[in-house]
PDB file of N, CA and C in Angstrom:
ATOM      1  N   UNK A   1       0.821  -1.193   0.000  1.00  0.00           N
ATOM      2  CA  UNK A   1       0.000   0.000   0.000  1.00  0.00           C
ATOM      3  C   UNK A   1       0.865   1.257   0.000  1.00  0.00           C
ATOM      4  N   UNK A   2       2.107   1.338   0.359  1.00  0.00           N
ATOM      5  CA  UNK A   2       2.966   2.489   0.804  1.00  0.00           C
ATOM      6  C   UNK A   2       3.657   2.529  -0.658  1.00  0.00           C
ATOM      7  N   UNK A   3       3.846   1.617  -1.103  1.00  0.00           N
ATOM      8  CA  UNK A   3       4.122   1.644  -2.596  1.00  0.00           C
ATOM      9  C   UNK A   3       2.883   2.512  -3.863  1.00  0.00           C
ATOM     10  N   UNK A   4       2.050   1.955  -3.436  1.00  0.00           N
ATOM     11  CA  UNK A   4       0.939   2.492  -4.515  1.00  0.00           C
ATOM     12  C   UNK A   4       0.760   3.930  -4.070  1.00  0.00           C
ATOM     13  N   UNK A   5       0.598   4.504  -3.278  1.00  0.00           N
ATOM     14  CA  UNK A   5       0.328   5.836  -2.457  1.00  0.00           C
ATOM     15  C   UNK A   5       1.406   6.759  -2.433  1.00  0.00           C
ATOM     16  N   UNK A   6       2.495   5.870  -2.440  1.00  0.00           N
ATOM     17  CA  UNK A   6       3.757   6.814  -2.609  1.00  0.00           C
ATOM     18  C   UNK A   6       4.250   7.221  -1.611  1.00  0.00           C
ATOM     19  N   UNK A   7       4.143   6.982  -0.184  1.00  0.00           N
ATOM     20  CA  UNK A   7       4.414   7.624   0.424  1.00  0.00           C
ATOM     21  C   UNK A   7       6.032   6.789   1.221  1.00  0.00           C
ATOM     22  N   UNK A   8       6.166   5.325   0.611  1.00  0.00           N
ATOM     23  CA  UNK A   8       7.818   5.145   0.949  1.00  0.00           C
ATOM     24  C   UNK A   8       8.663   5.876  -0.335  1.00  0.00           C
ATOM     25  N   UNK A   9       8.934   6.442   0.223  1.00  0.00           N
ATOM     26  CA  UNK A   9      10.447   7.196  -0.738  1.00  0.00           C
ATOM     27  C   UNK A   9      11.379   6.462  -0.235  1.00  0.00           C
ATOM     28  N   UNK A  10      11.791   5.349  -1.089  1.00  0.00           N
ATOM     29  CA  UNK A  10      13.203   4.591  -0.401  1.00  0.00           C
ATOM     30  C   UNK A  10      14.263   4.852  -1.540  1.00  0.00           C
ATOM     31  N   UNK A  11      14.837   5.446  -1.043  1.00  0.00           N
ATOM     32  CA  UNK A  11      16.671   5.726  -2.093  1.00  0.00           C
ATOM     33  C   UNK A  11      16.832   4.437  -2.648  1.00  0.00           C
ATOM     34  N   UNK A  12      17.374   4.746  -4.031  1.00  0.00           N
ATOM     35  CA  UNK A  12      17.703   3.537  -4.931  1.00  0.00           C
ATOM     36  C   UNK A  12      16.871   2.689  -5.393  1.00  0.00           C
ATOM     37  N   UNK A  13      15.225   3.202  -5.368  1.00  0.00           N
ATOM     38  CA  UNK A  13      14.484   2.290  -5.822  1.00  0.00           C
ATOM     39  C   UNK A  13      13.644   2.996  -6.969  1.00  0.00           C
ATOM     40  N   UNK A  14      13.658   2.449  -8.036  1.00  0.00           N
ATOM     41  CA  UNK A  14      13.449   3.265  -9.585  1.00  0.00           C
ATOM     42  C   UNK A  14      11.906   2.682  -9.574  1.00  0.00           C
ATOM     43  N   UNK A  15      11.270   3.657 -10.594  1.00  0.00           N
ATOM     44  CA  UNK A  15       9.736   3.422 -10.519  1.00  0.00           C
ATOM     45  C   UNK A  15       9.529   2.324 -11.162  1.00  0.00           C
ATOM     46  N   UNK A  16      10.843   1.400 -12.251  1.00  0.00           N
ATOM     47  CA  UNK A  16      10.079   0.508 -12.847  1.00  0.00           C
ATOM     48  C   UNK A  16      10.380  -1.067 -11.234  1.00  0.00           C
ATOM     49  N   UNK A  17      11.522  -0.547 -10.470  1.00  0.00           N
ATOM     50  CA  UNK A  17      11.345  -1.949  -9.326  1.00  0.00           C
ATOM     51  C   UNK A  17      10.217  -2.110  -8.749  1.00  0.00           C
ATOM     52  N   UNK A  18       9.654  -0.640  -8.735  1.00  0.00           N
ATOM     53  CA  UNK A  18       8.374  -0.364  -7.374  1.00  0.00           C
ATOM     54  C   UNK A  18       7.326  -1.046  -8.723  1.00  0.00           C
ATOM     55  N   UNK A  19       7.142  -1.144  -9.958  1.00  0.00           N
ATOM     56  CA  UNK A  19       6.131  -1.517 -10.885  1.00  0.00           C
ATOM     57  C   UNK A  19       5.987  -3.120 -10.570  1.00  0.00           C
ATOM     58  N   UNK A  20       7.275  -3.448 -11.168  1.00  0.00           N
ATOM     59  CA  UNK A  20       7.507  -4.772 -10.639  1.00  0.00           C
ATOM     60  C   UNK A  20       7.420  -5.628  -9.535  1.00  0.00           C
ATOM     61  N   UNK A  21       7.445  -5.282  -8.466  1.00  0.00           N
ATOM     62  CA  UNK A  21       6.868  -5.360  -7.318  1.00  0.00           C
ATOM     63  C   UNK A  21       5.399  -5.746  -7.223  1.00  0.00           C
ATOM     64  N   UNK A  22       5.182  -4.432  -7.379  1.00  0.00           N
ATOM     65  CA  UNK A  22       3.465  -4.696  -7.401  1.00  0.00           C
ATOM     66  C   UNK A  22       2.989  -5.489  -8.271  1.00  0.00           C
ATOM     67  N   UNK A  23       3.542  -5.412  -9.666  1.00  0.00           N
ATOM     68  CA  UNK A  23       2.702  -6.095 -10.573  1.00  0.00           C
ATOM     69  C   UNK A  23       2.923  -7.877 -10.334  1.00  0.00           C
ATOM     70  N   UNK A  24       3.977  -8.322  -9.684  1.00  0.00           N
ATOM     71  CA  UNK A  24       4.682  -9.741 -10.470  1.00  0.00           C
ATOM     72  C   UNK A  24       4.469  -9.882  -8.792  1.00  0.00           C
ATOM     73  N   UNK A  25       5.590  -9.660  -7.723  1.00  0.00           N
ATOM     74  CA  UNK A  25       5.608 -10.403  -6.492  1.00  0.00           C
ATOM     75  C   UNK A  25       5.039 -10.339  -5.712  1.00  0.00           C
ATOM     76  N   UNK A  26       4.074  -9.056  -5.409  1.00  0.00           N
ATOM     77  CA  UNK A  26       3.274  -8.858  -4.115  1.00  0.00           C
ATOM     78  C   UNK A  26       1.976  -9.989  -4.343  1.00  0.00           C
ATOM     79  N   UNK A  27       1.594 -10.124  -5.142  1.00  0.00           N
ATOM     80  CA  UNK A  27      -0.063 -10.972  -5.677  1.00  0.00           C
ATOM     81  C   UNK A  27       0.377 -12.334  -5.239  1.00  0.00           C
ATOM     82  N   UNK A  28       1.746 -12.683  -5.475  1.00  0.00           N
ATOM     83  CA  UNK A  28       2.046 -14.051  -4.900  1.00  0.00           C
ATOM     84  C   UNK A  28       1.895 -14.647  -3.560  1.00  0.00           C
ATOM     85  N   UNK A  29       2.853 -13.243  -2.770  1.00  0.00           N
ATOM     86  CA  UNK A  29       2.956 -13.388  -1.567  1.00  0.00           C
ATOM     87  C   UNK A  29       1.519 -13.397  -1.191  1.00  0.00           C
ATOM     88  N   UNK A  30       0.406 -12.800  -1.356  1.00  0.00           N
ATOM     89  CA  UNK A  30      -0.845 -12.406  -1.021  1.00  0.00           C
ATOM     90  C   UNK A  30      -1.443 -13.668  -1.150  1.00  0.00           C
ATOM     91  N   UNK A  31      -1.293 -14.271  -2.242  1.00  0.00           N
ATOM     92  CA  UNK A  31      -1.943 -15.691  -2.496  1.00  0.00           C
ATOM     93  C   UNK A  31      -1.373 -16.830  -1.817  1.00  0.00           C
ATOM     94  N   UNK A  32       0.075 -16.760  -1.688  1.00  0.00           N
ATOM     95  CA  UNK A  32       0.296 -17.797  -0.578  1.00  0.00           C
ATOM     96  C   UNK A  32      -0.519 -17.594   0.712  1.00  0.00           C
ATOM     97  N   UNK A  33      -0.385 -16.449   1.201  1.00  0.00           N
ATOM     98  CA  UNK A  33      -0.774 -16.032   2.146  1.00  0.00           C
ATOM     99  C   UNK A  33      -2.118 -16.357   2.648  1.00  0.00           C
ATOM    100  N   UNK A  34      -3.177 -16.296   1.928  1.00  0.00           N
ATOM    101  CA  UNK A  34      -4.575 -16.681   1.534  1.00  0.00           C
ATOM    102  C   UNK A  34      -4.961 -18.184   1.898  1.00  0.00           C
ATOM    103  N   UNK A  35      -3.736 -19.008   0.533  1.00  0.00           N
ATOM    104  CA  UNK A  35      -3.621 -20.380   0.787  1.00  0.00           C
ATOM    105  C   UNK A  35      -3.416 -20.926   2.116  1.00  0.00           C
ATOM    106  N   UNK A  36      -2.470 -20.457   2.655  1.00  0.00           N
ATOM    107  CA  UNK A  36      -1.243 -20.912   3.799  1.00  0.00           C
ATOM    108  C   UNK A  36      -2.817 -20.899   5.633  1.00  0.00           C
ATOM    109  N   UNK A  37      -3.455 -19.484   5.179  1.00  0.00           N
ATOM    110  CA  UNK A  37      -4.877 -19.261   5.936  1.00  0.00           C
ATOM    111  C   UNK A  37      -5.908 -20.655   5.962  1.00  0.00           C
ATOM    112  N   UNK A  38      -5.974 -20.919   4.724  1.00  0.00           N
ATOM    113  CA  UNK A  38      -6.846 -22.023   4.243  1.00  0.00           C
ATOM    114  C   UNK A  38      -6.717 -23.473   5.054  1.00  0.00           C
ATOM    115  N   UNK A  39      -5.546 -23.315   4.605  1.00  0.00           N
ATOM    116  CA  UNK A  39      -5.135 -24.666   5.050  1.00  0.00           C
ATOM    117  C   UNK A  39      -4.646 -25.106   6.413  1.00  0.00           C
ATOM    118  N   UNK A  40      -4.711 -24.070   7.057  1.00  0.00           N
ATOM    119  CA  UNK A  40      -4.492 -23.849   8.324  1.00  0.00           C
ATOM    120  C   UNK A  40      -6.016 -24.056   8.892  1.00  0.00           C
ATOM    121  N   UNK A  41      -6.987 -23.562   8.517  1.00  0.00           N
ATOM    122  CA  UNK A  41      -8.289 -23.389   8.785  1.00  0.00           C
ATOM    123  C   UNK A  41      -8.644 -24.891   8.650  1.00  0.00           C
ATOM    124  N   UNK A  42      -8.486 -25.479   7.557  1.00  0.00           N
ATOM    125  CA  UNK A  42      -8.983 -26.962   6.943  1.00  0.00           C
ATOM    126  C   UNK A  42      -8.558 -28.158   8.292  1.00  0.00           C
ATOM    127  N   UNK A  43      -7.597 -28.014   8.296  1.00  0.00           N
ATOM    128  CA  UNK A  43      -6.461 -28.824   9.056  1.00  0.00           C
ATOM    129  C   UNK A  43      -6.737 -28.283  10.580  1.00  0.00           C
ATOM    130  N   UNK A  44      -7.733 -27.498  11.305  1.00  0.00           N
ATOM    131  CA  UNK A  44      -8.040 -27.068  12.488  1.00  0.00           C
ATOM    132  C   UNK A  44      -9.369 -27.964  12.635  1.00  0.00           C
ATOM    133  N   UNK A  45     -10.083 -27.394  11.109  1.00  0.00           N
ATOM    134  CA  UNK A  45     -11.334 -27.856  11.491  1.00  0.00           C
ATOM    135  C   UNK A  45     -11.786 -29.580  11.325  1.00  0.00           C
ATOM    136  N   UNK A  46     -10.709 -30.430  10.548  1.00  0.00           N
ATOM    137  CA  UNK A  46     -10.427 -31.603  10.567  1.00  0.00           C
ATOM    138  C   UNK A  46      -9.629 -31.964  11.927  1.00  0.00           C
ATOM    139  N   UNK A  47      -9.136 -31.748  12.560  1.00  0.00           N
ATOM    140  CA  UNK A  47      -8.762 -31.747  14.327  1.00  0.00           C
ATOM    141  C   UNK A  47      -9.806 -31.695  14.841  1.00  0.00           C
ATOM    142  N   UNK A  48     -10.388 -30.863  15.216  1.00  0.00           N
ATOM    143  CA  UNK A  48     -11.532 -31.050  15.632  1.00  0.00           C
ATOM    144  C   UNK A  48     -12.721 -32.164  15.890  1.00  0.00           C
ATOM    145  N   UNK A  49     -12.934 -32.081  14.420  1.00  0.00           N
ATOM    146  CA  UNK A  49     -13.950 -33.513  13.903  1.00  0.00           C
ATOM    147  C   UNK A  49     -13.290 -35.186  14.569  1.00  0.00           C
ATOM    148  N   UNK A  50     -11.699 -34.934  14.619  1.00  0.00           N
ATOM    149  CA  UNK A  50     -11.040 -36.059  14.546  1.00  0.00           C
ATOM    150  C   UNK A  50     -11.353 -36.261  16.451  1.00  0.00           C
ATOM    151  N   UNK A  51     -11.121 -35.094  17.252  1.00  0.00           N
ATOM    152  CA  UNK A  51     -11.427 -35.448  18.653  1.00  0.00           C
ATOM    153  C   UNK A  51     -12.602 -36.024  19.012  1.00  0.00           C
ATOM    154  N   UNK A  52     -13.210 -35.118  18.144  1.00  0.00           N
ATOM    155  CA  UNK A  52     -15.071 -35.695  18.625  1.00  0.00           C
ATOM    156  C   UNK A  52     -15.114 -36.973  18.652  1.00  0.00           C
ATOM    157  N   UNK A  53     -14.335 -37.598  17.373  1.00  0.00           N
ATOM    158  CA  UNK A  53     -14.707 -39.056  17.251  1.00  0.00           C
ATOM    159  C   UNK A  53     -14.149 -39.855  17.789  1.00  0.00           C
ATOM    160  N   UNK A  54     -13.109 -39.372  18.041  1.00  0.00           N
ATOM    161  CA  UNK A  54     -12.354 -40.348  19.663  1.00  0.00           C
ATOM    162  C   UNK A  54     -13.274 -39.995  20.608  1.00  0.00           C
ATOM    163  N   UNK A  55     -13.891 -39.275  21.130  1.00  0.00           N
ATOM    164  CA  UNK A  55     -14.736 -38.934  22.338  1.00  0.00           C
ATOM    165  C   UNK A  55     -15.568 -39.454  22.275  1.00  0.00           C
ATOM    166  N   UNK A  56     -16.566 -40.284  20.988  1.00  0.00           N
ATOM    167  CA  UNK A  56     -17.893 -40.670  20.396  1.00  0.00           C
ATOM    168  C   UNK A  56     -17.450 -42.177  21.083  1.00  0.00           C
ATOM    169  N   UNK A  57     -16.460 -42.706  20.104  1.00  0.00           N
ATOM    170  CA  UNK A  57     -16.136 -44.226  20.349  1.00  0.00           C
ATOM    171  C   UNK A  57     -15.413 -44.585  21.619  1.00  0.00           C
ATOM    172  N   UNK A  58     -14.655 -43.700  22.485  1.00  0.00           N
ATOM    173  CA  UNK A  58     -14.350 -43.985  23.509  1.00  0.00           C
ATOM    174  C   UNK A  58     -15.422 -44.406  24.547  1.00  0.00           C
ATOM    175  N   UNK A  59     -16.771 -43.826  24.384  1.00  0.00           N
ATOM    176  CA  UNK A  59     -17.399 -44.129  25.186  1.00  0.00           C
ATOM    177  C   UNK A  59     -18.164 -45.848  24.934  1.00  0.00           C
TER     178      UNK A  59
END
């Protein structure tokens, strides 16, 4: 966001790195990021399910 807005002025960084950036690596990181959420979520809510059913048949 400090990129698009302009408001990092970082020395040595030319408008086509800051293009590149945005255009090519940030969407990645964002989408791992997304993924990495997911599957974290999936893999919680399969824990879960997995206790119950030890708790079901234990009895």
């Amino acid at each position: 966001m400090l990129l698009i807005t302009g408001v990092a002025e970082v020395d040595g960084v030319s408008s086509a790195q800051k293009f590149w950036t945005l255009a090519l690596w940030n969407p990645w990181f964002i989408l791992g990021g997304v993924l990495f959420g997911l599957a974290a979520r999936s893999f919680g809510k399969g824990m879960t399910g997995e206790v119950e059913l030890r708790s079901i048949t234990a009895h």
